[in-house]
Protein backbone atom coordinates (compact mmCIF):
# COMPACT_ATOMS: atom_id res chain seq x y z
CA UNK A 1 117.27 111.50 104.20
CA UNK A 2 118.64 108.89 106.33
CA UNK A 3 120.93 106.89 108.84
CA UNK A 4 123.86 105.01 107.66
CA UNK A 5 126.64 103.05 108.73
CA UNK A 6 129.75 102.74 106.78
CA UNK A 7 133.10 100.60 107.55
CA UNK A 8 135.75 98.84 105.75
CA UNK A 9 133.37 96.62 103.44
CA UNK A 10 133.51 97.97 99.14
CA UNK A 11 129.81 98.58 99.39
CA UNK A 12 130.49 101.17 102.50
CA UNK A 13 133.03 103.09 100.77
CA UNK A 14 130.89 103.29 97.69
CA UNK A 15 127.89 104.38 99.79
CA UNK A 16 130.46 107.35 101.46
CA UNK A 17 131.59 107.84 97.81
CA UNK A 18 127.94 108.72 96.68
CA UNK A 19 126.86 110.57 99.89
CA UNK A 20 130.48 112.75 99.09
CA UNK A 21 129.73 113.20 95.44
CA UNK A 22 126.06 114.46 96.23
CA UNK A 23 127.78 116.70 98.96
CA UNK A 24 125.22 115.19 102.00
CA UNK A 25 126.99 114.48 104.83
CA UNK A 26 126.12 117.94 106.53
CA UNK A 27 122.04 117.53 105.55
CA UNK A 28 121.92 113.38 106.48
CA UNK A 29 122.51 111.70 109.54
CA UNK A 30 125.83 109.17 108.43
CA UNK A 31 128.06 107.23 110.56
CA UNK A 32 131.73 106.86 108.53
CA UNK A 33 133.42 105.25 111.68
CA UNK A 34 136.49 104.08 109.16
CA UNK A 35 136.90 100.78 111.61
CA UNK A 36 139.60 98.37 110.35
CA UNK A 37 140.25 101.22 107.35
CA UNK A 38 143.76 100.60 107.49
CA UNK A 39 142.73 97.30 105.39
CA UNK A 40 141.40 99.97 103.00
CA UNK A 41 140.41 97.50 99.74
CA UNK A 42 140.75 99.80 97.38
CA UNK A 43 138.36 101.41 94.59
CA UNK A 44 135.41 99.61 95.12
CA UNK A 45 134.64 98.11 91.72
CA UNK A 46 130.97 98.70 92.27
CA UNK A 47 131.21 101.83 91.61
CA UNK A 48 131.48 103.93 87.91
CA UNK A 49 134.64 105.91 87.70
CA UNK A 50 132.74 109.52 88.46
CA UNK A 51 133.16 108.82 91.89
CA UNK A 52 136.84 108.12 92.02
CA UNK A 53 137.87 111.73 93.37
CA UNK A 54 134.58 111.40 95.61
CA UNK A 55 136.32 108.15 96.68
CA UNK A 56 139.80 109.56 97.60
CA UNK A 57 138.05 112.32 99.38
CA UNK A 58 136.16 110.20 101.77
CA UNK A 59 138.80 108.26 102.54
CA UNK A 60 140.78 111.21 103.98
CA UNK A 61 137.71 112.15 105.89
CA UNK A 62 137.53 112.19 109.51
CA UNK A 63 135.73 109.31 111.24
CA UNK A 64 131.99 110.85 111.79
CA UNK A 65 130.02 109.44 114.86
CA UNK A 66 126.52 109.10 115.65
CA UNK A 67 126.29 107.01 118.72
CA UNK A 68 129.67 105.44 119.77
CA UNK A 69 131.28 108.33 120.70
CA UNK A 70 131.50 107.01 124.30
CA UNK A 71 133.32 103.53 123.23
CA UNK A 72 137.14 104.10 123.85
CA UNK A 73 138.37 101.31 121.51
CA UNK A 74 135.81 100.53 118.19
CA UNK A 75 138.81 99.03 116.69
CA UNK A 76 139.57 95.80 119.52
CA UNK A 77 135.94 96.23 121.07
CA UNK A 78 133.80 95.74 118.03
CA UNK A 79 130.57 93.35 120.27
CA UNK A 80 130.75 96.83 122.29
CA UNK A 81 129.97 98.83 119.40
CA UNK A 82 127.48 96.39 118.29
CA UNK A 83 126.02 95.91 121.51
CA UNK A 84 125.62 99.89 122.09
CA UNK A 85 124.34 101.13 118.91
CA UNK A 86 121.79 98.21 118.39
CA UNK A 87 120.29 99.28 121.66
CA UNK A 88 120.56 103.07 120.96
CA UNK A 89 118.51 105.21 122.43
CA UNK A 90 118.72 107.77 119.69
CA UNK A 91 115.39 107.97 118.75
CA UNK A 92 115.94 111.17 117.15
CA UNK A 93 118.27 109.83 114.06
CA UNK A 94 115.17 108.34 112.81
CA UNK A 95 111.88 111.27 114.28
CA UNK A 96 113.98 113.67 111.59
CA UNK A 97 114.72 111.01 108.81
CA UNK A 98 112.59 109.06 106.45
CA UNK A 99 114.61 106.85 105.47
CA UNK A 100 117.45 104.65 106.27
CA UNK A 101 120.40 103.53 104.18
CA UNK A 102 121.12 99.93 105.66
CA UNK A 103 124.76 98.69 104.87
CA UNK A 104 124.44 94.94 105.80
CA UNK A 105 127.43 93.10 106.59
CA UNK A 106 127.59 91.60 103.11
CA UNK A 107 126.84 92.79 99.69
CA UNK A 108 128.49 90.24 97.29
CA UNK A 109 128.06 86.61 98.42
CA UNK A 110 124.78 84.77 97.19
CA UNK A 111 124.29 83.82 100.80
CA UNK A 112 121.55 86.29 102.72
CA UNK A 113 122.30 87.22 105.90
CA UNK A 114 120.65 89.70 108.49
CA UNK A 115 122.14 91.62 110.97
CA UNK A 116 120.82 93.95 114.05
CA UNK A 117 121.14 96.74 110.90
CA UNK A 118 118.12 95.55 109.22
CA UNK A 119 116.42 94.72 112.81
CA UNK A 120 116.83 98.60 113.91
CA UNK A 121 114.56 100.12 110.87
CA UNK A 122 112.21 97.42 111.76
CA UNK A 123 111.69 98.37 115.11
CA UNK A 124 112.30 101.82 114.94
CA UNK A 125 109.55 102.82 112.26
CA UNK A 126 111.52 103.67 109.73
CA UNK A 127 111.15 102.85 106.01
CA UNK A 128 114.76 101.49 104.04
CA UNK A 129 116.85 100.93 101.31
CA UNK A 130 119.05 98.47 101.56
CA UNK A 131 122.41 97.52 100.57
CA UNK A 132 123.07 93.86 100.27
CA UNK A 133 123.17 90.45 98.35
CA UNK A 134 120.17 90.02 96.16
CA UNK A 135 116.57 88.60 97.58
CA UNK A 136 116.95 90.13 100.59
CA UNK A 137 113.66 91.90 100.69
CA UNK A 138 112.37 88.42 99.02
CA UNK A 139 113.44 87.09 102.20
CA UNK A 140 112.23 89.84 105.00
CA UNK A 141 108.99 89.42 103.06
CA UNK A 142 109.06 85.53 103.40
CA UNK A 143 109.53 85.99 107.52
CA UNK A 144 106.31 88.07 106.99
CA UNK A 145 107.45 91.85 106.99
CA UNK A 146 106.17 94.35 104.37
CA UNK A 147 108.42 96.82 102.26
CA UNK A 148 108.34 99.88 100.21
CA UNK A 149 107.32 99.52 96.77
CA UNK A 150 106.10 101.24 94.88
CA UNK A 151 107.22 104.57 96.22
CA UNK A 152 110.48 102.96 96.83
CA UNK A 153 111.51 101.29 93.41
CA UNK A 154 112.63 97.73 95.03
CA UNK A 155 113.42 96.36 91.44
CA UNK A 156 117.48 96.29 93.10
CA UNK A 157 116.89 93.72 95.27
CA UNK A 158 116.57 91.17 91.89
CA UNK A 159 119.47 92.21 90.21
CA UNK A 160 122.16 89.82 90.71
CA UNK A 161 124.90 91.88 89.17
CA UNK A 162 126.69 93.54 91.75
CA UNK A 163 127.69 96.93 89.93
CA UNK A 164 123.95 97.08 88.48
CA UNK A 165 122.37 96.93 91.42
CA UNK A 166 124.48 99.02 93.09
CA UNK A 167 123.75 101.90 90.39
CA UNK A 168 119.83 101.35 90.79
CA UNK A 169 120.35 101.97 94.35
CA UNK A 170 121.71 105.17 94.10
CA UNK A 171 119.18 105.99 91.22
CA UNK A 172 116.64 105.29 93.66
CA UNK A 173 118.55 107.41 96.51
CA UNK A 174 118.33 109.95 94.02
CA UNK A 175 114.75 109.95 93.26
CA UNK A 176 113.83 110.11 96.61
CA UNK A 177 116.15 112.90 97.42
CA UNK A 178 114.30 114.83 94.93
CA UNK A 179 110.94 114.38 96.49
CA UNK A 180 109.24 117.59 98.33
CA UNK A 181 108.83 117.49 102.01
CA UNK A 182 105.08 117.18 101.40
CA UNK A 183 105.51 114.58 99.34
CA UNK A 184 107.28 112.90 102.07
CA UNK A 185 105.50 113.89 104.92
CA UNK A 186 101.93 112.61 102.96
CA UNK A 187 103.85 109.07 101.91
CA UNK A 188 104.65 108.85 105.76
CA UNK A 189 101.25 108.92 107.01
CA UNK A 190 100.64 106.33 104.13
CA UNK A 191 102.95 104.19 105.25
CA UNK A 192 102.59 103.82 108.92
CA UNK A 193 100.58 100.98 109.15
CA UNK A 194 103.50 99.35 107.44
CA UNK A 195 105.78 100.53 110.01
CA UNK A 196 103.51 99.56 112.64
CA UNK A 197 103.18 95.69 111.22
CA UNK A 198 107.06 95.63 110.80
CA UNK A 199 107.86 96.39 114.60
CA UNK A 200 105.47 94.46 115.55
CA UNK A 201 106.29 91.41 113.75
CA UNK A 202 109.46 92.01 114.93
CA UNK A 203 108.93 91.76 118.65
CA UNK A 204 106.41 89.06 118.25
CA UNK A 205 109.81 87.37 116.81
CA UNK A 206 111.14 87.29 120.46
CA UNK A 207 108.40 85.37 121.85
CA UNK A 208 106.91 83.16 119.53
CA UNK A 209 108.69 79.46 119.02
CA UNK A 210 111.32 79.43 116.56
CA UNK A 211 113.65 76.67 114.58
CA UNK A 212 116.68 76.87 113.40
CA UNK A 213 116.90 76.77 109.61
């Protein structure tokens, strides 16, 4: 199903609270690194009280690595961890996915702001769900990058209540968990030339003139 990471932030704990509820750690490729977790923020109030024992579960859950196994100190070296997994060369997290979870840095300011989490679907061919503020997809699609929809219901991405949109993303994780292989393997080969303008868009990014806004 997909490639997530998960710290600290509410909306990271109540990702980790839905993947525990649904029992799919063992058949998804998650990061839970638990950095800064001893700041633990408490029930994230984005999330409907079905997942509170899910909650207190993942919480006692070991750290899970993906990538950063080799960094000795995520805790007081966080550009290392940034620096290593934006440039990871496991290509494999997303050849036996189709699709990625993105946990931006923020979820409930009105602000929108991108991250090297967004940038490594882009690049990497993957189609994603995010979870952030609302309009971010608005915004993606404003720098000239294509989305999802309408196999991916991207109706989230307007809803400016923080809980709601929260539940229509894991409505929509749902759905698409429930799709057959075929199903995904046909929407795939539909897709690619979506993938294909996304990555390049992105790396034509690096080259072509650009202003600060």
């Amino acid at each position: 199903l997909s490639l997530m990471r998960t710290g600290k932030r509410p909306h990271r704990i109540a990702l980790a609270s839905y993947y525990e509820y649904n029992k799919l750690w063992e058949s998804n490729n998650i990061s839970w690194l638990k950095v800064g977790m001893h700041q633990n923020p408490g029930f994230p109030s984005v999330l409907d009280e079905k997942y509170r024992s899910s909650y207190k579960e993942v919480m006692n859950k070991d750290k899970v690595e993906l990538d950063t196994q080799n960094i000795e100190n995520k805790w007081k070296n966080y550009a290392e961890v940034t620096a290593t997994t934006y440039f990871t060369d496991k290509w494999d997290l997303y050849q036996e996915t189709f699709l990625s979870v993105v946990s931006e840095t923020y979820y409930d300011i009105e602000n929108i702001f991108m991250t090297e989490k967004i940038m490594k679907p882009l690049y990497n061919l993957h189609p994603f769900i995010v979870t952030t503020s609302p309009f971010f997809l608005k915004k993606l699609k404003e720098l000239g990058f294509k989305t999802f929809s309408p196999f991916i219901d991207e109706s989230y991405d307007n809803e400016t209540n923080h809980k709601k949109r929260m539940e229509l993303i894991f409505d929509e994780l749902d759905r698409f968990r429930n799709k057959s292989l075929d199903e995904l393997k046909s929407w795939w080969k539909d897709i690619l030339p979506i993938l294909e303008h996304n990555q390049k868009t992105f790396f034509n990014m690096s080259i072509e003139k650009t202003k600060k806004i």
